[in-house]
Protein backbone atom coordinates (compact mmCIF):
# COMPACT_ATOMS: atom_id res chain seq x y z
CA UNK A 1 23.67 -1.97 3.48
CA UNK A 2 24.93 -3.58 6.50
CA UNK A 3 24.00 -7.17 6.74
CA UNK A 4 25.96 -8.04 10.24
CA UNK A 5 24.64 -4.99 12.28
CA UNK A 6 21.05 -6.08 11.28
CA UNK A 7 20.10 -8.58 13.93
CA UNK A 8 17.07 -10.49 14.84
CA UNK A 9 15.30 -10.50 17.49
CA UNK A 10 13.97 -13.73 18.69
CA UNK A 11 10.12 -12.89 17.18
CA UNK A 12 11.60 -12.01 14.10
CA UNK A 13 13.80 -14.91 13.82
CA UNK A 14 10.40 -17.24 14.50
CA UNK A 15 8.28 -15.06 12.18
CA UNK A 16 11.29 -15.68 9.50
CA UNK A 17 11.91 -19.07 10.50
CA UNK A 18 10.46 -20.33 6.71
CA UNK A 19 13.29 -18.27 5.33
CA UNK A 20 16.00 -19.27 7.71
CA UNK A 21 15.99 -22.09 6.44
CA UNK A 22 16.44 -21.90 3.05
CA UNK A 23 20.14 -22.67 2.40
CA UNK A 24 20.14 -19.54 -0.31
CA UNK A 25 18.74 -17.41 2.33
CA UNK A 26 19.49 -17.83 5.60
CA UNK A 27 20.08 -16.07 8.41
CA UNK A 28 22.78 -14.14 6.22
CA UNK A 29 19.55 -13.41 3.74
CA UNK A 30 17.66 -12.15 5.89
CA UNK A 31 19.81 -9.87 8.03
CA UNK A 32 20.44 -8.38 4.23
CA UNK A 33 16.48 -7.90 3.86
CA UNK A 34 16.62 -6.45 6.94
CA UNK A 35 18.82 -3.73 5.97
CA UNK A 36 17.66 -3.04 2.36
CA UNK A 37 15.51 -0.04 1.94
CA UNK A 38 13.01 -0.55 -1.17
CA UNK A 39 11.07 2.51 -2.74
CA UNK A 40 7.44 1.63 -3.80
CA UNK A 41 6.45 4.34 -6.54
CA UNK A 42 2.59 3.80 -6.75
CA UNK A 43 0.29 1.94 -4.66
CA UNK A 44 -2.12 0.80 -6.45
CA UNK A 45 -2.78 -2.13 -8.37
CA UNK A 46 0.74 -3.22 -9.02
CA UNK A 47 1.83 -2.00 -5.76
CA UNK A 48 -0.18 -3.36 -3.22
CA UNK A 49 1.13 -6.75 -3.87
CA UNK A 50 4.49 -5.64 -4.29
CA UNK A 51 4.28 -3.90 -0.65
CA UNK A 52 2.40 -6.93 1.04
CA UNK A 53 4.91 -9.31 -0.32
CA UNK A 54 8.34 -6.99 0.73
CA UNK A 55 7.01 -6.52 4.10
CA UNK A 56 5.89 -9.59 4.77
CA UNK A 57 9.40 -10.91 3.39
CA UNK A 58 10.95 -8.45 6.29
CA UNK A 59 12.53 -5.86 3.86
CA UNK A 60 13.30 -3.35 7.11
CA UNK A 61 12.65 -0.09 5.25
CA UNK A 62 10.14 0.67 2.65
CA UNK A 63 8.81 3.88 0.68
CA UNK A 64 4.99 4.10 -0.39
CA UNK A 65 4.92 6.83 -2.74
CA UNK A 66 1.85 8.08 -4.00
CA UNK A 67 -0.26 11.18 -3.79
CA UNK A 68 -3.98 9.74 -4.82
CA UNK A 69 -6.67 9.10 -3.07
CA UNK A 70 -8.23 5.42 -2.58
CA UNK A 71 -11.64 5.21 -5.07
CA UNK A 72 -14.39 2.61 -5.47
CA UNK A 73 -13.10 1.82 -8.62
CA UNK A 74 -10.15 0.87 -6.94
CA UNK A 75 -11.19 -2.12 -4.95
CA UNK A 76 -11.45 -4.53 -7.69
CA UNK A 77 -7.55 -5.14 -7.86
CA UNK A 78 -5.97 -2.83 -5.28
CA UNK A 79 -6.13 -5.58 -2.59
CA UNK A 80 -4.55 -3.61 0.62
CA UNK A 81 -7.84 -0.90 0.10
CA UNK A 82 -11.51 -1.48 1.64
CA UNK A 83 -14.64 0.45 1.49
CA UNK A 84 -14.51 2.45 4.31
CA UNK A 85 -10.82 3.52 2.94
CA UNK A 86 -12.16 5.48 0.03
CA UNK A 87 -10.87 8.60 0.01
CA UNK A 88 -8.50 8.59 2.44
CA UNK A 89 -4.52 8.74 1.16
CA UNK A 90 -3.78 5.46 -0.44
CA UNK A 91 -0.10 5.76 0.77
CA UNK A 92 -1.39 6.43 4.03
CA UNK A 93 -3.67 3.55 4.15
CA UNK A 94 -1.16 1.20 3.15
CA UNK A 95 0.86 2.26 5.70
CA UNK A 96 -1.52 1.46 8.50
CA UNK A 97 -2.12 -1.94 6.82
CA UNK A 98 1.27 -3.18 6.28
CA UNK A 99 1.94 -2.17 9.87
CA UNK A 100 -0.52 -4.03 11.35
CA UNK A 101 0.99 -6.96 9.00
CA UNK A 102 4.57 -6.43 9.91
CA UNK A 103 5.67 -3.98 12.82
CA UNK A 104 9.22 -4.88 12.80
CA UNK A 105 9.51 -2.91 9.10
CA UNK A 106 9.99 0.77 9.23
CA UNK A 107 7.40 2.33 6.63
CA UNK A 108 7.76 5.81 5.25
CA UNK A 109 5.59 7.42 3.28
CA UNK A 110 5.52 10.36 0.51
CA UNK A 111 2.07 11.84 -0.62
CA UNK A 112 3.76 14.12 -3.61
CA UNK A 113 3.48 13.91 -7.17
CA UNK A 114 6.71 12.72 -8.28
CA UNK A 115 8.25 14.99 -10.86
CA UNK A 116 11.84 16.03 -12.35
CA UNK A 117 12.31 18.52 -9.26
CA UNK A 118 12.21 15.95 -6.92
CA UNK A 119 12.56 12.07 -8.15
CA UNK A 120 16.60 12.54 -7.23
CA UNK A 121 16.06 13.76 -3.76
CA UNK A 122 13.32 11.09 -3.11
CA UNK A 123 15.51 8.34 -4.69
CA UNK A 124 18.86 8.97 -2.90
CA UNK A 125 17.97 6.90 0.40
CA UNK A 126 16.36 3.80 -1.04
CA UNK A 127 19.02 0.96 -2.51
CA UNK A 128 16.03 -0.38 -4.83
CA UNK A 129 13.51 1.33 -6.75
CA UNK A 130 10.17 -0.86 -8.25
CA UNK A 131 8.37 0.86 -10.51
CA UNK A 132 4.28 0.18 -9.82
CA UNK A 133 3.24 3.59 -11.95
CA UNK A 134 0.35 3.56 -14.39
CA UNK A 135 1.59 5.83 -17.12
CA UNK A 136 4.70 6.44 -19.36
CA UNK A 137 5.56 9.75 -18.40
CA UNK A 138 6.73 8.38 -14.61
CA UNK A 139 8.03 5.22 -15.87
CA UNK A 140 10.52 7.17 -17.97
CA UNK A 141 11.30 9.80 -14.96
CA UNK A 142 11.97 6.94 -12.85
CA UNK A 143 14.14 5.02 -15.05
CA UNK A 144 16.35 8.42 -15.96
CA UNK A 145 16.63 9.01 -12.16
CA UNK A 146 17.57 5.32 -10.84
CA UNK A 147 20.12 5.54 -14.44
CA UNK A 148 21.48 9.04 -12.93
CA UNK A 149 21.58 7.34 -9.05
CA UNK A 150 22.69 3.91 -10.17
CA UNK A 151 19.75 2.18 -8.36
CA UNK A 152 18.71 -0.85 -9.54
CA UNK A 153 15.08 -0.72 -11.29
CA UNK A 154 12.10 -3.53 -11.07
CA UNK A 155 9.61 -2.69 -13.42
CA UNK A 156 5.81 -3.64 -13.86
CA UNK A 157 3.27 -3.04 -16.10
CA UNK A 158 -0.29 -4.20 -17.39
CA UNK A 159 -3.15 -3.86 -19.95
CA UNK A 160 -6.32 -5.73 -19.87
CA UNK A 161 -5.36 -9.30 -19.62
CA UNK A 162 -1.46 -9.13 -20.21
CA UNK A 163 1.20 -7.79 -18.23
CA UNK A 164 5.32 -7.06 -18.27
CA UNK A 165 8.16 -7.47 -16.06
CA UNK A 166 11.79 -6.35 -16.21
CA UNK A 167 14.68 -5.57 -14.17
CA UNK A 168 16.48 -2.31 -15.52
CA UNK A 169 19.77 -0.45 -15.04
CA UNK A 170 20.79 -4.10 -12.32
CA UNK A 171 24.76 -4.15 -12.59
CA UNK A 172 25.44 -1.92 -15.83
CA UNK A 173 22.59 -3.70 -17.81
CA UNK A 174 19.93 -2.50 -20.18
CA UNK A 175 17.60 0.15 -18.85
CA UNK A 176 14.20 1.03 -19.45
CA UNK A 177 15.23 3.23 -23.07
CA UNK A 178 16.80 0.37 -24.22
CA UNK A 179 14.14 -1.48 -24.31
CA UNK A 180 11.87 1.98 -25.47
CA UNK A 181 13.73 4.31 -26.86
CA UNK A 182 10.93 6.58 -27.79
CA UNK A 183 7.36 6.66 -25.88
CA UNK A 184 4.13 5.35 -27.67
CA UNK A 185 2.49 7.83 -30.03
CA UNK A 186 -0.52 9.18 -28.10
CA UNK A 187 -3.95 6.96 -27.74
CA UNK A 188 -1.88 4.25 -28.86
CA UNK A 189 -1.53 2.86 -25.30
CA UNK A 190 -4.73 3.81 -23.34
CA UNK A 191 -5.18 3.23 -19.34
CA UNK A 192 -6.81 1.03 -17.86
CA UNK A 193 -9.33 3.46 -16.69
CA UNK A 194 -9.76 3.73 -20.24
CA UNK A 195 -9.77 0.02 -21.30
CA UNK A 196 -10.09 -2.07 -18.12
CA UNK A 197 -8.30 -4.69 -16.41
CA UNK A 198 -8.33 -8.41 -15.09
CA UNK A 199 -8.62 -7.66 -11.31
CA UNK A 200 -6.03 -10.65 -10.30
CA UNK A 201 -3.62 -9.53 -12.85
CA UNK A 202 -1.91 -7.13 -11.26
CA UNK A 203 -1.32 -9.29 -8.25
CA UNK A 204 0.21 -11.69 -10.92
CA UNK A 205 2.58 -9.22 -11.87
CA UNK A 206 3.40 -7.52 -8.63
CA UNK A 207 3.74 -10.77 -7.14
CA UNK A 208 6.43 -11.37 -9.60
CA UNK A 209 8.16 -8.04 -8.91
CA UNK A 210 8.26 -8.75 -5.53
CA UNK A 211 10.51 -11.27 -6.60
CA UNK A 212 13.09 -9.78 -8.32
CA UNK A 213 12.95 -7.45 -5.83
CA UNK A 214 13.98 -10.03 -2.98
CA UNK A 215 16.63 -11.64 -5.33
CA UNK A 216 18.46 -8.47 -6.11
CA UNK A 217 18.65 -7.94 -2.20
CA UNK A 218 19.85 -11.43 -1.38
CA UNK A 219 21.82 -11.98 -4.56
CA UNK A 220 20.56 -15.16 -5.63
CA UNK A 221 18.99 -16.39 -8.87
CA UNK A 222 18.83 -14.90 -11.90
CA UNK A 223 17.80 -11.46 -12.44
CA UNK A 224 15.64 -10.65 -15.48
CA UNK A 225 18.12 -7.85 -16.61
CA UNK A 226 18.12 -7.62 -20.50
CA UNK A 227 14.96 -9.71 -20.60
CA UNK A 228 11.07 -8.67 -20.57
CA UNK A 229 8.67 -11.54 -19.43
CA UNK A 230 5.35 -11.05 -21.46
CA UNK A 231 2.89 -13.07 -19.11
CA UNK A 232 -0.36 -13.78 -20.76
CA UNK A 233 -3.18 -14.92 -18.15
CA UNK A 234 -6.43 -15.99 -20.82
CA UNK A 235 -3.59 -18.21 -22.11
CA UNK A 236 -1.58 -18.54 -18.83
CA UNK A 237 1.59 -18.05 -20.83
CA UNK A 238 5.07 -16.37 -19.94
CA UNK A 239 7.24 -15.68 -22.79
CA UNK A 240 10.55 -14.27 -22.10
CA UNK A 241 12.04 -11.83 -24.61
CA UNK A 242 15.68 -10.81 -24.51
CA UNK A 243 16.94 -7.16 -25.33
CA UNK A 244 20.04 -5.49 -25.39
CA UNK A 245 21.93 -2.57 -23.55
CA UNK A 246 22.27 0.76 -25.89
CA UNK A 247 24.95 2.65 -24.13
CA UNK A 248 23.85 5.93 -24.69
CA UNK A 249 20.47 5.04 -23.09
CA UNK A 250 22.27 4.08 -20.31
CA UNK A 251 24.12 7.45 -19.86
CA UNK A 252 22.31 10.68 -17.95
CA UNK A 253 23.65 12.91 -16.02
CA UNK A 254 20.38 14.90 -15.65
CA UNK A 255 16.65 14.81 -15.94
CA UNK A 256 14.41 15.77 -18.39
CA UNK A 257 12.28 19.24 -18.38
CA UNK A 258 8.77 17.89 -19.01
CA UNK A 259 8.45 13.96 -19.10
CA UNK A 260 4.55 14.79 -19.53
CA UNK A 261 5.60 16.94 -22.96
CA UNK A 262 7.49 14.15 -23.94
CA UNK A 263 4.87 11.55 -24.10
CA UNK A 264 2.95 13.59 -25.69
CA UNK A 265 0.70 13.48 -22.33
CA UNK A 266 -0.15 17.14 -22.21
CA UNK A 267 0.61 19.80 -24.62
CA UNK A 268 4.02 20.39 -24.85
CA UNK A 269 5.86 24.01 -23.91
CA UNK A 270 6.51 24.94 -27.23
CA UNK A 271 3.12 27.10 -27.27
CA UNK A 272 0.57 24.61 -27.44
CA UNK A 273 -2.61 26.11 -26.29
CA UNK A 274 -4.37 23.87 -23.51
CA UNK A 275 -7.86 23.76 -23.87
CA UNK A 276 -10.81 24.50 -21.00
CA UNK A 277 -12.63 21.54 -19.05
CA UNK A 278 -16.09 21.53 -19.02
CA UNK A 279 -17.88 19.03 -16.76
CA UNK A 280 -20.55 16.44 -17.60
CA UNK A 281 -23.54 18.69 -15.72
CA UNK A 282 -22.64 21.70 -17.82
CA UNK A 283 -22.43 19.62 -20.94
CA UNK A 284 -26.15 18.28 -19.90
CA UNK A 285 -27.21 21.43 -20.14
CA UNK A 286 -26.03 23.11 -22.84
CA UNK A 287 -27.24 20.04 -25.37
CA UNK A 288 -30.32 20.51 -23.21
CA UNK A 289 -30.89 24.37 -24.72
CA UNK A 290 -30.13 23.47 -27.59
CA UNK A 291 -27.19 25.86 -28.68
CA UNK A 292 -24.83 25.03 -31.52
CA UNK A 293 -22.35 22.49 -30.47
CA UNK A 294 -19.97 19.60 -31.88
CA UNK A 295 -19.70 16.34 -29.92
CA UNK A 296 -16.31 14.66 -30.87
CA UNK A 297 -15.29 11.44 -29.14
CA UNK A 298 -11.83 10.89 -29.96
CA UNK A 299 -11.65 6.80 -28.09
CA UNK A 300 -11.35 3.81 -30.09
CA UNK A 301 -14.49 2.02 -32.32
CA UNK A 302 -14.94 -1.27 -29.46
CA UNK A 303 -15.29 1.74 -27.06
CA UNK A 304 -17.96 3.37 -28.68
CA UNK A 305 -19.60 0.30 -29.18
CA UNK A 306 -20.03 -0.47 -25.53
CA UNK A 307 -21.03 3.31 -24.96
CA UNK A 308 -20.87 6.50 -26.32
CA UNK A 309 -23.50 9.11 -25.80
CA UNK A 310 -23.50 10.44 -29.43
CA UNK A 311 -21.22 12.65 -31.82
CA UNK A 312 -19.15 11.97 -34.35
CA UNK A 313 -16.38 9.11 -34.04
CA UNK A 314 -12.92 10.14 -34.64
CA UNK A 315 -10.11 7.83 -32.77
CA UNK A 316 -7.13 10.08 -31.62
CA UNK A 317 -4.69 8.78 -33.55
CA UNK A 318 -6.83 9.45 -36.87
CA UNK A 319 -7.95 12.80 -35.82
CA UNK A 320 -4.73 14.58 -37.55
CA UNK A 321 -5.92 13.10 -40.95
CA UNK A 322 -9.59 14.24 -39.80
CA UNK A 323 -9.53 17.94 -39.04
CA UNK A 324 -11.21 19.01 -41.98
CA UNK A 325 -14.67 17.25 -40.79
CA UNK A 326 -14.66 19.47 -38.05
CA UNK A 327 -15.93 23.28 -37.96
CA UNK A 328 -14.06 25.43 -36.86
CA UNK A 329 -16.88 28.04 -36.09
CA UNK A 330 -18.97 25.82 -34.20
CA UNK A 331 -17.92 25.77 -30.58
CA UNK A 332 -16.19 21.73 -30.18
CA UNK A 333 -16.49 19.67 -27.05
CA UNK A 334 -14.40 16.60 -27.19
CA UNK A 335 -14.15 13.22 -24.80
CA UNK A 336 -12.94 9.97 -24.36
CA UNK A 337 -12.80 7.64 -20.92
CA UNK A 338 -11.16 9.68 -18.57
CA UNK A 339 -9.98 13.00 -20.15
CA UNK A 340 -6.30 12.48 -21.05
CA UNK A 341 -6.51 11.66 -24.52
CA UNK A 342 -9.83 14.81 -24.95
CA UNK A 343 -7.07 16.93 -24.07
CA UNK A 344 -4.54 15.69 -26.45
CA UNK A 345 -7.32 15.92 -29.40
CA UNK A 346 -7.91 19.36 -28.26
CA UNK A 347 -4.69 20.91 -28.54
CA UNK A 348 -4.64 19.75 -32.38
CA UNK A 349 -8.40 21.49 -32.56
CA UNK A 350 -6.87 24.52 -31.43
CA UNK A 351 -3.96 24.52 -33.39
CA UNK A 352 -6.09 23.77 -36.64
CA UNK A 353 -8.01 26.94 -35.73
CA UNK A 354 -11.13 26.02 -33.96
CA UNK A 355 -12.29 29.11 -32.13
CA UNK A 356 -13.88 27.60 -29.20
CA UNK A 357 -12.70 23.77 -27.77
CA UNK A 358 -13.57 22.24 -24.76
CA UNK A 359 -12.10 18.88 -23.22
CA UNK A 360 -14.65 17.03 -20.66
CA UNK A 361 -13.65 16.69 -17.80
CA UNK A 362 -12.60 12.72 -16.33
CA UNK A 363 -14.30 11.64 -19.56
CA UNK A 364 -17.21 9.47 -19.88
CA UNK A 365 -16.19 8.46 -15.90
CA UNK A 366 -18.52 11.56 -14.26
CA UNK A 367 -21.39 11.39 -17.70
């Protein structure tokens, strides 16, 4: 970055003015958000806040990357998004709306999946990345790229009515593996299409990424590198936790093959079988004609609770212990809330020799 060829023009000095004249920022400050170029990865509930709060802020380039579509189920917490936006590009949407909030701000945006092939490429003009992804198999791919590119890392996450901040791989500190070495054991950490969340919570969290975002540019403060704020809202809590650098998580020199494998997200390429989808109309009618099936719903007992439309209860993580309840003969449809963790339960149904094994397709969402 170039801080003294960035200058203002008179509107953006008056739209800045609140900034100008804080002694830690300054004109100085903000020619230096003017230059920075921040990379967005995910728009949704973590990143809309993070986006409306780095553009409004003046941060003169930023990245929207995401390749999903805006959904009804979306408007409760993704805040940039209304209901004449559904399915249209959520990156693309965002776009338009932080234009029309800043047009001094160049916006660019990527609608691609972001996977080992590409992260480095996509990565290599931004000077900041913040994490706003929804799933472990990206937050690891974006920590090992930003490690391999030396960007600095704000990180974000949430689950019902908690969430998690960190700054990773800022200045030689800890990174991401430090603080998890090893991903969760599958089921163990469902979505939050699976288990729900507070709608203002992410804009708690994002808010506070958007922060550490602005005081890495500027350099002021203190960055929470080595430490993970837990933030509580039922209890309106925030508990810092300290952790330490490992140095051989903080050493790649390239990405992984499958970060999907390695969370155990989808079967692995080790010759794991994946099994068919079936959809919730074809599911209707075959347990309308009556033909030999197995219902399995591998989600967790509160789940089932609220709603379950029959079959046997077997959580995920107890199905390994479980196998021998099931027939193997008897064809096996399995489901949870959105499909991910049917898929998981029917590799091991497979495996365990199950002759026919189908996973429902997005869950209980489309029953």
């Amino acid at each position: 970055m170039k801080p003294a060829e960035e200058t203002l023009s008179a509107a953006e000095t008056n739209r800045y003015s609140r900034h100008l004249l804080l002694p830690e920022i300054g004109l100085v400050g903000q020619q230096k958000l003017k230059a920075a170029r921040v990379l967005v990865v995910g728009c949704g509930g973590l990143g809309c806040p993070v986006l409306q709060y780095l553009a409004a802020a003046g941060v003169g380039t930023l990245g929207l990357l995401d390749f999903d579509t805006v959904d009804d189920s979306n408007l409760q917490r993704q805040v940039l998004y209304a209901t004449t936006d559904v399915g249209r590009p959520k990156a693309v949407v965002a776009a338009e709306k932080l234009h029309a909030q800043n047009p001094f701000i160049e916006l660019r945006t990527h609608q691609v999946h972001l996977t080992a092939a590409n992260a480095l490429e996509l990565f290599a003009d931004y000077d900041l990345v913040v994490d706003c992804s929804d799933n472990f198999a990206t937050r690891y791919l974006v920590n090992d790229a930003c490690v391999i590119l030396g960007k600095p890392l704000v990180f974000g996450a949430i689950f019902k009515f908690e969430g998690q901040v960190s700054v990773f791989n800022y200045q030689n500190g800890p990174t991401y593996r430090c603080l998890h070495p090893t991903p969760p054991a599958p089921g163990e950490a469902p979505s939050c299409a699976e288990i729900g969340v507070l709608g203002v919570l992410p804009g708690l969290v994002g808010t506070l990424q958007a922060t550490e975002a602005l005081k890495i540019i500027l350099g002021i403060g203190e960055v929470l590198s080595g430490r993970l704020l837990l933030v509580d809202a039922l209890g309106m809590r925030f508990q810092p936790i300290r952790f330490r650098a490992v140095t051989a998580n903080q050493q790649f020199t390239a990405l992984a093959a499958d970060y999907a494998a390695f969370c155990g997200e989808t079967p692995s390429a080790d010759g794991a079988a994946q099994a068919p989808e079936i959809s919730a109309e074809e599911l209707k009618t075959w347990q309308h004609s009556g033909r030999p099936l197995q219902l399995l719903d591998v989600r967790e007992p509160h789940e089932y609770a609220q709603y379950h439309i029959g079959g046997r209860l077997i959580p995920l993580g107890e199905l390994p212990d479980n196998l021998a309840k099931i027939r193997v003969d008897v064809p096996v449809v399995v489901h949870c809330a959105s499909g991910r963790r049917s898929q998981q339960a029917a590799a091991l149904l497979l495996a365990h020799g199950c002759v026919t094994v189908y996973s429902l397709r997005n869950g209980l969402a489309d029953y």
